[in-house]
N, C-alpha and C. Protein backbone atom coordinates (compact mmCIF):
# COMPACT_ATOMS: atom_id res chain seq x y z
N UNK A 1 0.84 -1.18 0.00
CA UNK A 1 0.00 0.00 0.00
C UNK A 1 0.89 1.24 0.00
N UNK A 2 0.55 2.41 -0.66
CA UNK A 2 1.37 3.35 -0.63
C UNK A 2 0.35 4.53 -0.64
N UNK A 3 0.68 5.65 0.17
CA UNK A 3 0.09 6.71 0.95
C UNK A 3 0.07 8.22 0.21
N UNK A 4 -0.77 9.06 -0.67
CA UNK A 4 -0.37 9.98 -1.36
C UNK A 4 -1.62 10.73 -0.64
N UNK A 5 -1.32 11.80 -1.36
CA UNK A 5 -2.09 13.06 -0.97
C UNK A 5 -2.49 13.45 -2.35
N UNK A 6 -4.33 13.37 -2.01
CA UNK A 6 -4.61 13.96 -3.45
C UNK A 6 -4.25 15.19 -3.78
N UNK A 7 -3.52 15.47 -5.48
CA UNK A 7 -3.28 16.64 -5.90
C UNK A 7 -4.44 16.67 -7.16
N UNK A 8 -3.95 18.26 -7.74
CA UNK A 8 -4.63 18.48 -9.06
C UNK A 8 -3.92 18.06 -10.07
N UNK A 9 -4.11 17.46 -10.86
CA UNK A 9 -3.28 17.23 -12.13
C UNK A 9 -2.04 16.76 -11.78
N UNK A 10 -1.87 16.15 -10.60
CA UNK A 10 -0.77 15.55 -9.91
C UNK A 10 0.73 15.76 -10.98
N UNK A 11 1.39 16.19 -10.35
CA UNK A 11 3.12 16.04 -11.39
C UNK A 11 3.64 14.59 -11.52
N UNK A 12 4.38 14.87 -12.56
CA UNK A 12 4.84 13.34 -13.37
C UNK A 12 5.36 12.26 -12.00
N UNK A 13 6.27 12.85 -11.27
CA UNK A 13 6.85 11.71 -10.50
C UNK A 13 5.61 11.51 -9.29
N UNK A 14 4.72 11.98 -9.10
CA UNK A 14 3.63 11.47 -8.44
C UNK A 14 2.92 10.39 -9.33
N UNK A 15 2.61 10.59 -10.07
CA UNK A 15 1.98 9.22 -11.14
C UNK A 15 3.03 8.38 -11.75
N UNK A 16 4.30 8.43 -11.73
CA UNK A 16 5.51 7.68 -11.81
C UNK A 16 5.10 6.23 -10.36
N UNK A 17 4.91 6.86 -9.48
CA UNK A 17 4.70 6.24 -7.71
C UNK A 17 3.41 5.27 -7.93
N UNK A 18 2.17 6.28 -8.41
CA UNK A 18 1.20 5.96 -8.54
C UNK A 18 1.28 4.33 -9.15
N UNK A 19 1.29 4.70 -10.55
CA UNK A 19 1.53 3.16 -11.51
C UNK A 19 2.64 2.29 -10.74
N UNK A 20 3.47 2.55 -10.31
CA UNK A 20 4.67 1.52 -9.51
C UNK A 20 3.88 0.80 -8.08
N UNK A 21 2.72 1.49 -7.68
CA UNK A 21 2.03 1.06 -6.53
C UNK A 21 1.41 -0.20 -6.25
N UNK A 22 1.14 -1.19 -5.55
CA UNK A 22 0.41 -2.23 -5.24
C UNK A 22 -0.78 -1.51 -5.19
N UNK A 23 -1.10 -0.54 -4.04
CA UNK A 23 -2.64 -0.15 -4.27
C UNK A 23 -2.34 1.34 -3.21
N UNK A 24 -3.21 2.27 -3.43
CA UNK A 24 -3.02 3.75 -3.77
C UNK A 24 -4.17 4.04 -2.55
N UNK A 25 -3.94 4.63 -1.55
CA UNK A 25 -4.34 4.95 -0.26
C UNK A 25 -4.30 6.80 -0.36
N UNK A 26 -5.40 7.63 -0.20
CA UNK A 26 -5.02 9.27 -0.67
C UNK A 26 -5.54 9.37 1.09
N UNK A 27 -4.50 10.12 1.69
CA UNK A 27 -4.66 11.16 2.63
C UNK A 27 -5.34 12.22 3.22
N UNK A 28 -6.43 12.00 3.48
CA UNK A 28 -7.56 13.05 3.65
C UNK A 28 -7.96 13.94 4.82
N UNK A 29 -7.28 12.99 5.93
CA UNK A 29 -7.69 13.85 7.07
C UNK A 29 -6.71 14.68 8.18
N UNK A 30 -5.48 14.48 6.94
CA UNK A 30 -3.95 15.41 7.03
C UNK A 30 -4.72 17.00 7.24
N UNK A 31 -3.72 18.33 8.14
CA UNK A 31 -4.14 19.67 7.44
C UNK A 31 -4.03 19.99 6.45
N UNK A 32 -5.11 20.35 5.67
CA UNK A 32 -4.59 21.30 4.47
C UNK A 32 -2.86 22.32 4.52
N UNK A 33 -2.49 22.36 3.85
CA UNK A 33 -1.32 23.16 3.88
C UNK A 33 -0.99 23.75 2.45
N UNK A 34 -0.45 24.99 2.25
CA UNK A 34 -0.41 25.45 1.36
C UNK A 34 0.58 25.25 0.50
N UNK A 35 0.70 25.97 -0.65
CA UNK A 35 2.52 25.79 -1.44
C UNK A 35 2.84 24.19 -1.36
N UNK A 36 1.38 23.47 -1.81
CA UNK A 36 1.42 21.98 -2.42
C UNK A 36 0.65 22.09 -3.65
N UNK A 37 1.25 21.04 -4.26
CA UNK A 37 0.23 20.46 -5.59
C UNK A 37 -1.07 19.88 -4.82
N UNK A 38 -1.82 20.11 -3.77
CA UNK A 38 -3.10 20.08 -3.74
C UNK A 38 -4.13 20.92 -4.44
N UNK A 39 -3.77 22.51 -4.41
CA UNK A 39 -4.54 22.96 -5.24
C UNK A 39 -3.58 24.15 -6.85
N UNK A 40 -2.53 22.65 -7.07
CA UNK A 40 -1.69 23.57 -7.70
C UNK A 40 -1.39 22.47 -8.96
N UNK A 41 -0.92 23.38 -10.04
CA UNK A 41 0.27 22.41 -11.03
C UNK A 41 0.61 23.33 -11.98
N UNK A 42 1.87 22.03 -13.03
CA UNK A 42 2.30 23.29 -13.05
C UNK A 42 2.10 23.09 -14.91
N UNK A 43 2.32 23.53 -15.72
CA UNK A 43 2.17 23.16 -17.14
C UNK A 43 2.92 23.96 -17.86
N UNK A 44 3.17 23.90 -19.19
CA UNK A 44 4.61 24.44 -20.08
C UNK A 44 3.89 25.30 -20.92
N UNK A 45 3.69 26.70 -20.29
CA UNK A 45 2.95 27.62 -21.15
C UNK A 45 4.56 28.22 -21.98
N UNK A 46 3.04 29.15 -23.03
CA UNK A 46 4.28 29.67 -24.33
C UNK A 46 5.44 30.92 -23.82
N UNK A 47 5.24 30.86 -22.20
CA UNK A 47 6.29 31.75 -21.73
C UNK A 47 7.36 30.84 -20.85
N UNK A 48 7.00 29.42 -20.69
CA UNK A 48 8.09 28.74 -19.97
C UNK A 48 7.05 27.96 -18.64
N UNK A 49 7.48 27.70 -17.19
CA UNK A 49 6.70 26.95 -16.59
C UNK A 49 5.75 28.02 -16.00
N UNK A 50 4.71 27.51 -16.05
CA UNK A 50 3.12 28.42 -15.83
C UNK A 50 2.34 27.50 -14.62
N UNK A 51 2.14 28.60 -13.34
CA UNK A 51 1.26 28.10 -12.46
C UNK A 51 -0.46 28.14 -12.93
N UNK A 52 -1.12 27.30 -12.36
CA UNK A 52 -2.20 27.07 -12.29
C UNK A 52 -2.99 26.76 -11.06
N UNK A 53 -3.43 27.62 -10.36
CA UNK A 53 -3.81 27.95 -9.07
C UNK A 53 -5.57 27.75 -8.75
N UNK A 54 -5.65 26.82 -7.90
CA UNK A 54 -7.49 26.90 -7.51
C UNK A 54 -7.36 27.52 -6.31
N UNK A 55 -8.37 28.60 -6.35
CA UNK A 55 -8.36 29.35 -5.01
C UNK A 55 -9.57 28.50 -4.46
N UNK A 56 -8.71 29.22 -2.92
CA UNK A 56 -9.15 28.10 -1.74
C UNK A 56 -9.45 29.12 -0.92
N UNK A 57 -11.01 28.52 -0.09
CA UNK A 57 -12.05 29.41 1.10
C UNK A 57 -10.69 29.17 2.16
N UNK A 58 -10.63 30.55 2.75
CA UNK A 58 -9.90 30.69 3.72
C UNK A 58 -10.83 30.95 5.00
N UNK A 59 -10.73 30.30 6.33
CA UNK A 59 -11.69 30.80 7.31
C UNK A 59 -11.17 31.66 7.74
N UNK A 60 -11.97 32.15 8.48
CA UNK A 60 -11.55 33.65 9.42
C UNK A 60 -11.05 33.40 10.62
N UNK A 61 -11.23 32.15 11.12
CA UNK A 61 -11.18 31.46 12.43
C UNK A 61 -9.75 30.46 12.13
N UNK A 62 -8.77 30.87 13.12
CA UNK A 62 -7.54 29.76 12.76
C UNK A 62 -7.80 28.51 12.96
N UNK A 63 -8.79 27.84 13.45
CA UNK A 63 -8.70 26.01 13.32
C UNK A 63 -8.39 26.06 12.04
N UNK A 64 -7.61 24.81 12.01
CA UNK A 64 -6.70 24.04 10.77
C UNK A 64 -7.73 23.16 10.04
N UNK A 65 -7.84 23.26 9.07
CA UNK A 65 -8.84 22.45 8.37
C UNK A 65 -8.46 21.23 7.86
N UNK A 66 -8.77 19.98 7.30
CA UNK A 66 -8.71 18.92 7.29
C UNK A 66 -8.82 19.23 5.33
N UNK A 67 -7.65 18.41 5.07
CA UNK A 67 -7.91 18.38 3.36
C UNK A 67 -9.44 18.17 2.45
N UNK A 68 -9.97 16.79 3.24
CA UNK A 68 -10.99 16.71 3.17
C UNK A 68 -12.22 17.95 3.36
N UNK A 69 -11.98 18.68 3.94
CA UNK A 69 -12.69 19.45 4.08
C UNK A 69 -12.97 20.95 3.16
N UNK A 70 -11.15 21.33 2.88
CA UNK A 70 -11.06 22.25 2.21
C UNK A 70 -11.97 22.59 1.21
N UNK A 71 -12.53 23.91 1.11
CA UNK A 71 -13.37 24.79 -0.16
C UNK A 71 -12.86 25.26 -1.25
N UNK A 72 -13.38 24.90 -1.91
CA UNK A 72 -12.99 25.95 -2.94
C UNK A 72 -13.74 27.25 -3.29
N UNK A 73 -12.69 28.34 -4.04
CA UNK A 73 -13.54 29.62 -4.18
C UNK A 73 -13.54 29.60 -5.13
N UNK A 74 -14.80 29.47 -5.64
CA UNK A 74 -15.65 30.00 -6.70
C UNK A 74 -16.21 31.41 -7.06
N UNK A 75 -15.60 32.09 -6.43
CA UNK A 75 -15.91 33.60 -6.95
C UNK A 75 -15.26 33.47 -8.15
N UNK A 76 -14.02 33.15 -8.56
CA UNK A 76 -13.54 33.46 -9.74
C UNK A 76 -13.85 32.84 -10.69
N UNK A 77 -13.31 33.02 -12.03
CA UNK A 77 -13.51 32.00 -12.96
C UNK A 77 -12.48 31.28 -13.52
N UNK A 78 -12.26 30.41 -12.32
CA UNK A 78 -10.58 29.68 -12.23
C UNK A 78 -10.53 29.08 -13.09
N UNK A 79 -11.85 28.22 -12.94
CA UNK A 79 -11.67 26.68 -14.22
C UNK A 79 -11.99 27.26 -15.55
N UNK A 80 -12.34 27.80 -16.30
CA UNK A 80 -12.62 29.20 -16.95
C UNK A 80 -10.98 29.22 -17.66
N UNK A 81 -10.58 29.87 -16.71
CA UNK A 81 -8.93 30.39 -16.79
C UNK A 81 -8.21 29.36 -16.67
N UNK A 82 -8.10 28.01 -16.13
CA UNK A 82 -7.49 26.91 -16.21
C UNK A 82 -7.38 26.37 -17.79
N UNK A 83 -8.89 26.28 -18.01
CA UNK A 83 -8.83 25.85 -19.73
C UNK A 83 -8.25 26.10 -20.22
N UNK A 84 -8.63 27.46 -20.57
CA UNK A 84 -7.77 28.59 -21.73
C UNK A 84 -6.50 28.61 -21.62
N UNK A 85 -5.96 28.13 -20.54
CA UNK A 85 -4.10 28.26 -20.33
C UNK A 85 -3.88 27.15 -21.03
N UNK A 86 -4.25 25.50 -20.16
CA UNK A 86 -4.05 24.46 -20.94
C UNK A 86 -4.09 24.83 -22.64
N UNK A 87 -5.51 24.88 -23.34
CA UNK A 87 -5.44 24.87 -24.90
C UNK A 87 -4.49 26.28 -25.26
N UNK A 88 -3.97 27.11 -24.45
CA UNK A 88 -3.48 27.51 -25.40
C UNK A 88 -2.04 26.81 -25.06
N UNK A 89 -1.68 26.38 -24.36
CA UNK A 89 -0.19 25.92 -23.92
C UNK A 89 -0.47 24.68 -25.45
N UNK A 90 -1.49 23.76 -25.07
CA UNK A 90 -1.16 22.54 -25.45
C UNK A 90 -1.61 22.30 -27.01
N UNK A 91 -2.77 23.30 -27.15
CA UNK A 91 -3.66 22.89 -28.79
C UNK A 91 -2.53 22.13 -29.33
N UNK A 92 -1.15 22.80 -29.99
CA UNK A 92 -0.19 22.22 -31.12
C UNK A 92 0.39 21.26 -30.29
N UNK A 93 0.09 20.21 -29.55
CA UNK A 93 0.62 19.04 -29.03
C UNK A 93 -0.02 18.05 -29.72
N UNK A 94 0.40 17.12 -29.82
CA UNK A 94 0.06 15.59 -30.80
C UNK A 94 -1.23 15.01 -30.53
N UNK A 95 -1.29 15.03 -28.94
CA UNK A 95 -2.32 14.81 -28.58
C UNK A 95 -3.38 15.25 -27.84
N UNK A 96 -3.67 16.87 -27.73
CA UNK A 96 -4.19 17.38 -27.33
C UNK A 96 -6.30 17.50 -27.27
N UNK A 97 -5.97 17.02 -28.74
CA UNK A 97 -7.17 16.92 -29.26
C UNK A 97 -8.10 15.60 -28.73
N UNK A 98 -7.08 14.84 -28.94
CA UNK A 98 -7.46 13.64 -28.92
C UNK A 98 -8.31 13.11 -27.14
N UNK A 99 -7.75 14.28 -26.00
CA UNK A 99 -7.89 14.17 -24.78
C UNK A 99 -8.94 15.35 -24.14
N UNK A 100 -9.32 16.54 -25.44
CA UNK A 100 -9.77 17.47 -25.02
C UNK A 100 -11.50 17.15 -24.76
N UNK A 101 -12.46 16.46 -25.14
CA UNK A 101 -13.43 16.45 -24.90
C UNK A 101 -13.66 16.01 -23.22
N UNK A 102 -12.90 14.50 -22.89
CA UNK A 102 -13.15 14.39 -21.68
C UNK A 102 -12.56 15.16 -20.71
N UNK A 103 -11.45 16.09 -21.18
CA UNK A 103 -10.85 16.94 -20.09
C UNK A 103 -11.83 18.09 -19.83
N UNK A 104 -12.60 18.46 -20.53
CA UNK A 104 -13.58 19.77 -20.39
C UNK A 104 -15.02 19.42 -19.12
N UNK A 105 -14.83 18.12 -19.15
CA UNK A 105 -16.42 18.00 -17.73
C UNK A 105 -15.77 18.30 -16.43
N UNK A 106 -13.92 18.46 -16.21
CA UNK A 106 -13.42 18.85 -15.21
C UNK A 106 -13.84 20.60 -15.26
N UNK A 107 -13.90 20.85 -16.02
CA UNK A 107 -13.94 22.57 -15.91
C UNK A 107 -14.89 23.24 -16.32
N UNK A 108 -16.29 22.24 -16.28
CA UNK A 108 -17.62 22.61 -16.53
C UNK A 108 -18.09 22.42 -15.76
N UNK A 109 -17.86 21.52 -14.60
CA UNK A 109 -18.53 20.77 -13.34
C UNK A 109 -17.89 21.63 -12.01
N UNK A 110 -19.37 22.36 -11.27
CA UNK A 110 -19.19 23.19 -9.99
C UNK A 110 -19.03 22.34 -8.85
N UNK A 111 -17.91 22.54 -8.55
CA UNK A 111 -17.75 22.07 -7.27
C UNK A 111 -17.47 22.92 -5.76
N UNK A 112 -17.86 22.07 -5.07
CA UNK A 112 -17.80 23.08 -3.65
C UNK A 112 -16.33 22.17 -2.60
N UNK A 113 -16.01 21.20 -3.15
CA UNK A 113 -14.45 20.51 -2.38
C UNK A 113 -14.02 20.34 -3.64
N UNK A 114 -12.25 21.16 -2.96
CA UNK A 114 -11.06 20.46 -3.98
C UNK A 114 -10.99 18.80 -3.94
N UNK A 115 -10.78 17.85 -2.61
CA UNK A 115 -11.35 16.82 -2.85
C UNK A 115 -11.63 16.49 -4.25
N UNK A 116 -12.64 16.65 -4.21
CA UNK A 116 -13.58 16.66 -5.14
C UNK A 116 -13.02 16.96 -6.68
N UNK A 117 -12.37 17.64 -7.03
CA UNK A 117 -11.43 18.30 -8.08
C UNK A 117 -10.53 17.24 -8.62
N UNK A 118 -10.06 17.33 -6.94
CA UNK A 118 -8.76 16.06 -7.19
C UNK A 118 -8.87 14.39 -7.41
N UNK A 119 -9.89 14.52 -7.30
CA UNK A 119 -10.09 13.05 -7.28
C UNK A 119 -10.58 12.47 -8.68
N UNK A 120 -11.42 13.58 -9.31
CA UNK A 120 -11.65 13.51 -10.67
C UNK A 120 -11.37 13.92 -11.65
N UNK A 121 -9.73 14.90 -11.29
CA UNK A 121 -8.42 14.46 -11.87
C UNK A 121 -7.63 13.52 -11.88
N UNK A 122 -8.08 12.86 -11.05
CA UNK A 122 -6.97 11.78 -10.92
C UNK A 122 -7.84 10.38 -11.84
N UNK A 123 -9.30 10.26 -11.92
CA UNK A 123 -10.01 9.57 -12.32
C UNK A 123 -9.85 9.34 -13.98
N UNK A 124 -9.58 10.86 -14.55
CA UNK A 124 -9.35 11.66 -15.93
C UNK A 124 -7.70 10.88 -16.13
N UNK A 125 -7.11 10.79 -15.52
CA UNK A 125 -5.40 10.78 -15.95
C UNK A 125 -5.30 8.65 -15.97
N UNK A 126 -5.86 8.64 -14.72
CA UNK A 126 -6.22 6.59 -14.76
C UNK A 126 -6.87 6.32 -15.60
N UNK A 127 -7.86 7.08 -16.57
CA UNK A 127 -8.55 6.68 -17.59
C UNK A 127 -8.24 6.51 -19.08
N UNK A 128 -7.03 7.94 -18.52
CA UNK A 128 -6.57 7.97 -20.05
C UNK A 128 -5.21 7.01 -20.22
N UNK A 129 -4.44 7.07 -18.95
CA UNK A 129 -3.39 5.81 -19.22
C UNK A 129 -3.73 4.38 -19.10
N UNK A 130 -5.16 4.35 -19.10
CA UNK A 130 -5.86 3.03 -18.65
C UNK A 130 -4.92 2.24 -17.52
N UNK A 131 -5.14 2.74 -16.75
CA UNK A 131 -4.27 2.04 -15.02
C UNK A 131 -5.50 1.97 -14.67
N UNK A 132 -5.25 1.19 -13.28
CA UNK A 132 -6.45 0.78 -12.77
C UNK A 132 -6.68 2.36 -11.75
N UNK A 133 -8.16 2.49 -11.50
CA UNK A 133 -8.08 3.89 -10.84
C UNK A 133 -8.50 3.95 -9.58
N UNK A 134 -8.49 2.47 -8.85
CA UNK A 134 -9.43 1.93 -7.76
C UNK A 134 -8.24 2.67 -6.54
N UNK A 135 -8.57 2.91 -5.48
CA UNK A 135 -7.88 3.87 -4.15
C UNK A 135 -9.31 4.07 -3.21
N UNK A 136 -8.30 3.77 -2.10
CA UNK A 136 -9.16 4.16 -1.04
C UNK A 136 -8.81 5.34 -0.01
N UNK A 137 -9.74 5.95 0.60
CA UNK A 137 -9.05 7.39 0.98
C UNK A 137 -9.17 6.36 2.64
N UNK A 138 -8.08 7.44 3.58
CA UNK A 138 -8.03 7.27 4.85
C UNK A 138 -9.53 7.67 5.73
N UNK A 139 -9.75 6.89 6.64
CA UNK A 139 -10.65 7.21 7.50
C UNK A 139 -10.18 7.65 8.91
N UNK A 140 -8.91 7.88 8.70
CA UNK A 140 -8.63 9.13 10.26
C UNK A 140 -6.97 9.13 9.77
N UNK A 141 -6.37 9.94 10.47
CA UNK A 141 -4.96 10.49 9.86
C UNK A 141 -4.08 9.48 9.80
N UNK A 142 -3.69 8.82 8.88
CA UNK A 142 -2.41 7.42 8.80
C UNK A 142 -1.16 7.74 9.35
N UNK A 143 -0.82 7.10 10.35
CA UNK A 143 0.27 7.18 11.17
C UNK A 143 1.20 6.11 11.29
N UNK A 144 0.47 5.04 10.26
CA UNK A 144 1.10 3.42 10.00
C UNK A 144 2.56 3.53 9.21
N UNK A 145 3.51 3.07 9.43
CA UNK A 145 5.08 3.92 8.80
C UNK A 145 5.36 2.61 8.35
N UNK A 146 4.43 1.44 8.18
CA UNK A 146 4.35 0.59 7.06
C UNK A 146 4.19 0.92 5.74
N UNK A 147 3.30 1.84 6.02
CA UNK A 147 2.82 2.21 4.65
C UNK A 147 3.89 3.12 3.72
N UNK A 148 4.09 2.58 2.49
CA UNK A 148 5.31 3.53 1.85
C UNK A 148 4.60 5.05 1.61
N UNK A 149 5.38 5.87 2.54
CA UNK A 149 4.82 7.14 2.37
C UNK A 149 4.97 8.17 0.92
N UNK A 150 4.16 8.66 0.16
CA UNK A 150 4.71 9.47 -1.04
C UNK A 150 3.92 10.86 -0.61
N UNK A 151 3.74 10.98 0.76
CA UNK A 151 2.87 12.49 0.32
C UNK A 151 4.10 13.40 0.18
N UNK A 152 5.29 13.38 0.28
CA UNK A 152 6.15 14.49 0.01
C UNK A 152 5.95 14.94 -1.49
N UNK A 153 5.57 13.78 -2.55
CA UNK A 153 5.28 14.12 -3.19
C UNK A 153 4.59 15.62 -3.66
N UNK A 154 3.90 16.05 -3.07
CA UNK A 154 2.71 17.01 -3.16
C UNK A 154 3.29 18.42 -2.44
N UNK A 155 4.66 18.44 -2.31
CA UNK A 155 5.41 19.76 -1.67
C UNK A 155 5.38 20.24 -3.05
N UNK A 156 4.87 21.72 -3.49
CA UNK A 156 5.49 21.97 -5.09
C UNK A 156 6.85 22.91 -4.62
N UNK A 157 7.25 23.36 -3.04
CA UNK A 157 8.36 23.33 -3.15
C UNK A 157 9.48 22.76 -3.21
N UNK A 158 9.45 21.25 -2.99
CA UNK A 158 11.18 20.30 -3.32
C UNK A 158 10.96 20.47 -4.43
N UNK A 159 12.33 20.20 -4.69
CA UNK A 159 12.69 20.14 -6.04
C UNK A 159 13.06 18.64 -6.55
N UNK A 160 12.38 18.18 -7.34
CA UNK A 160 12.49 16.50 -7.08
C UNK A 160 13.70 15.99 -8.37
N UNK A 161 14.18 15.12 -8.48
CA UNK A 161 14.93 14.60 -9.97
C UNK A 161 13.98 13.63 -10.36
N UNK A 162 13.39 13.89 -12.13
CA UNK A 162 12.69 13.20 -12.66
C UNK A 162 13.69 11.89 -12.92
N UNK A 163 12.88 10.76 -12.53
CA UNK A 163 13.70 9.81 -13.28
C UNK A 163 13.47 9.09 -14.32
N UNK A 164 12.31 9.50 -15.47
CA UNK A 164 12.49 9.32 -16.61
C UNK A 164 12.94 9.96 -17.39
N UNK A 165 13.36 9.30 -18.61
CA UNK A 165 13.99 9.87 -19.69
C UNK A 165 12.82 11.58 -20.03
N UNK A 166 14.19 12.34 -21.09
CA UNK A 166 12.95 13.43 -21.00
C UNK A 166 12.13 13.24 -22.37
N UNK A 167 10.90 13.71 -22.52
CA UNK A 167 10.70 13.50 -23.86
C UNK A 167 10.53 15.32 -24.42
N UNK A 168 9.92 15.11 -25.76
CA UNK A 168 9.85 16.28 -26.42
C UNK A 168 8.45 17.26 -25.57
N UNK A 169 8.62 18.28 -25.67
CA UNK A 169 7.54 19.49 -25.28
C UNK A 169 7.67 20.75 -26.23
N UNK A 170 6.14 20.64 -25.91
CA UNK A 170 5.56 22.02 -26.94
C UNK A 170 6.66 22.71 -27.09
N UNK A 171 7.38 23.58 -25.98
CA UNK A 171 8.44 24.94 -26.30
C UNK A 171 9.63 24.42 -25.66
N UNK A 172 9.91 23.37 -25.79
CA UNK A 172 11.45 23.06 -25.63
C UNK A 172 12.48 23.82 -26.33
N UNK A 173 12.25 24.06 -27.81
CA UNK A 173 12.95 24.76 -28.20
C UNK A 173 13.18 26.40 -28.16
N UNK A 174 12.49 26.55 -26.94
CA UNK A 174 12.78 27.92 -26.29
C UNK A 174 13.38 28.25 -24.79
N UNK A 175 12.69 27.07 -24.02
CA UNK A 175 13.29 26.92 -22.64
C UNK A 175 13.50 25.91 -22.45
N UNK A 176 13.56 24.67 -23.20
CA UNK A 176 14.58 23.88 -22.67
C UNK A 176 13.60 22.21 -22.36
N UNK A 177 14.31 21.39 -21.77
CA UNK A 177 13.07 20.46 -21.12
C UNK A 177 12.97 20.76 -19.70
N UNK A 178 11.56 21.08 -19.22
CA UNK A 178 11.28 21.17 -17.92
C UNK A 178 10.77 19.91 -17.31
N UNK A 179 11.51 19.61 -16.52
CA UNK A 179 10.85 18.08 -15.61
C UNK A 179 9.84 18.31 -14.62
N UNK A 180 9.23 17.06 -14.57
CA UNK A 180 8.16 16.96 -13.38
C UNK A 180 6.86 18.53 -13.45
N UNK A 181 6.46 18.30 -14.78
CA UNK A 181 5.31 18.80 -14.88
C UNK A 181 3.70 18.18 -14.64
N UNK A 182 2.97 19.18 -14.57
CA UNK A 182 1.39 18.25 -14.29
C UNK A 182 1.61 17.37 -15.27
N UNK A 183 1.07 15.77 -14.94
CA UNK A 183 1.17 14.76 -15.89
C UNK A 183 0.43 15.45 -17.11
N UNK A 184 -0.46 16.11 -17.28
CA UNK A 184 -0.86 16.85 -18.92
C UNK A 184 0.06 16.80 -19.88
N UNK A 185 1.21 17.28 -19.18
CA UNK A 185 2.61 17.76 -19.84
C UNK A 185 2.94 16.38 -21.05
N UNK A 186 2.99 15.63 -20.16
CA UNK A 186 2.96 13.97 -20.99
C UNK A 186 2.26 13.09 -21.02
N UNK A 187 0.95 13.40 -21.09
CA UNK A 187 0.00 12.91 -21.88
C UNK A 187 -0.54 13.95 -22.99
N UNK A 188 -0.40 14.88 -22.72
CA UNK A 188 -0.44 15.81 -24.10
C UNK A 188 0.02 15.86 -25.29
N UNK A 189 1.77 15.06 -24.76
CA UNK A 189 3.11 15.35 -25.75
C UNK A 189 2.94 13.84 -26.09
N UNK A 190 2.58 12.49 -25.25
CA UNK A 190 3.16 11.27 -25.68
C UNK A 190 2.04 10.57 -25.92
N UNK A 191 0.67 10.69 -25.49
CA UNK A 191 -0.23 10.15 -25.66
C UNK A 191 -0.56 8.72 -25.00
N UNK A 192 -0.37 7.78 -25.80
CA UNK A 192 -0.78 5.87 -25.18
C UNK A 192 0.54 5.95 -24.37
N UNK A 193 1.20 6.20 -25.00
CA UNK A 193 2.95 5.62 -24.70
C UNK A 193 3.29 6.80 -23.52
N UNK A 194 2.35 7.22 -22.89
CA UNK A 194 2.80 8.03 -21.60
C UNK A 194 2.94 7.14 -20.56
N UNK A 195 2.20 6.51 -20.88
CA UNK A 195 2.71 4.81 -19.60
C UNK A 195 4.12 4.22 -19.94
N UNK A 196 5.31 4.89 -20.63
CA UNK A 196 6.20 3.69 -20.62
C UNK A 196 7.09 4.95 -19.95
N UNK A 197 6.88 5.79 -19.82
CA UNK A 197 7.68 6.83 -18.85
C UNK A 197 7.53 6.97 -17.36
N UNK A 198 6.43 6.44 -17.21
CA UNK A 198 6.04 6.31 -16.12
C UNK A 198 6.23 5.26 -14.82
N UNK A 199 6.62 4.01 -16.52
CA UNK A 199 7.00 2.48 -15.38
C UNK A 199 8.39 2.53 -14.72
């Protein structure tokens, strides 16, 4: 069993873990904490690496909130603005097209938990690499140090070393190859064969 923390669009070496897993346990009743790929990722816009941010209900009251619990703010028009970054980052990718119909019920569908976001990102990315997408979330905070832990995963501040090979991206030939992007990054660019980077 191995222990993650749901993210959005989780980064490559989180779904690197994922597929390498016996079976996929998500972290729910951890605090929320900020400056993670919980409500973050990152993608290869036409200026280089581009955040993508879901704003999150902040209480007024300092109790620490439970991931599970976290809101999202919907005042804005995040998912709106999420799209439009993706297609314009990705339209001229190989396979962009080919992934864009089912990626659009993520950013048409109102939700009131990131939860909720994340989980049917993660549902979207197991579907399209056809992995199995079965996980069970925690029912009180996992403290079992059996369990192979990957929530570090979900810091978007470490800086991690990808350990697959790199492949081609949209604007490589302007900035370069950037590692450990939202898996989009390579399923956009590699399509079926995004599973052999991953094993």
């Amino acid at each position: 069993m191995a222990l993650f923390l749901p993210t959005y669009f989780s980064p490559i070496a989180q779904y690197q873990a994922i597929v390498n897993a016996d079976e996929v346990l998500f972290e729910v009743h951890d605090n929320y904490q900020k400056q993670t790929y919980r409500n973050r990722c990152y993608i290869y816009g036409p200026n280089g690496k581009q955040l993508l941010n879901i704003p999150i209900k902040h209480k007024t009251i300092t109790s620490k909130k439970k991931t599970k619990d976290t809101l999202v703010d919907n005042s804005s028009s995040w998912q709106k603005h999420h799209l439009k970054s993706i297609q314009i980052a990705y339209r001229s990718s190989p396979f962009f097209e080919f992934y864009e119909d089912d990626l659009l019920s993520i950013f048409t569908k109102k939700y009131t938990y990131l939860l909720d976001v994340n989980i049917d990102t993660y549902h979207f990315v197991t579907d399209t690499l056809q992995i199995s997408n079965t996980y069970n979330k925690t029912t009180a905070y996992q403290e079992d140090t059996s369990t192979k832990d990957y929530k570090y995963l979900a810091n978007a501040k470490q800086q991690l070393i990808q350990k697959s090979n790199p492949y081609i991206q949209v604007f490589d030939d302007k900035f370069g190859f950037i590692p450990n992007l939202s898996i989009l990054d390579l399923l956009f660019m590699e399509g079926p064969n995004a599973i052999s980077f991953l094993e």
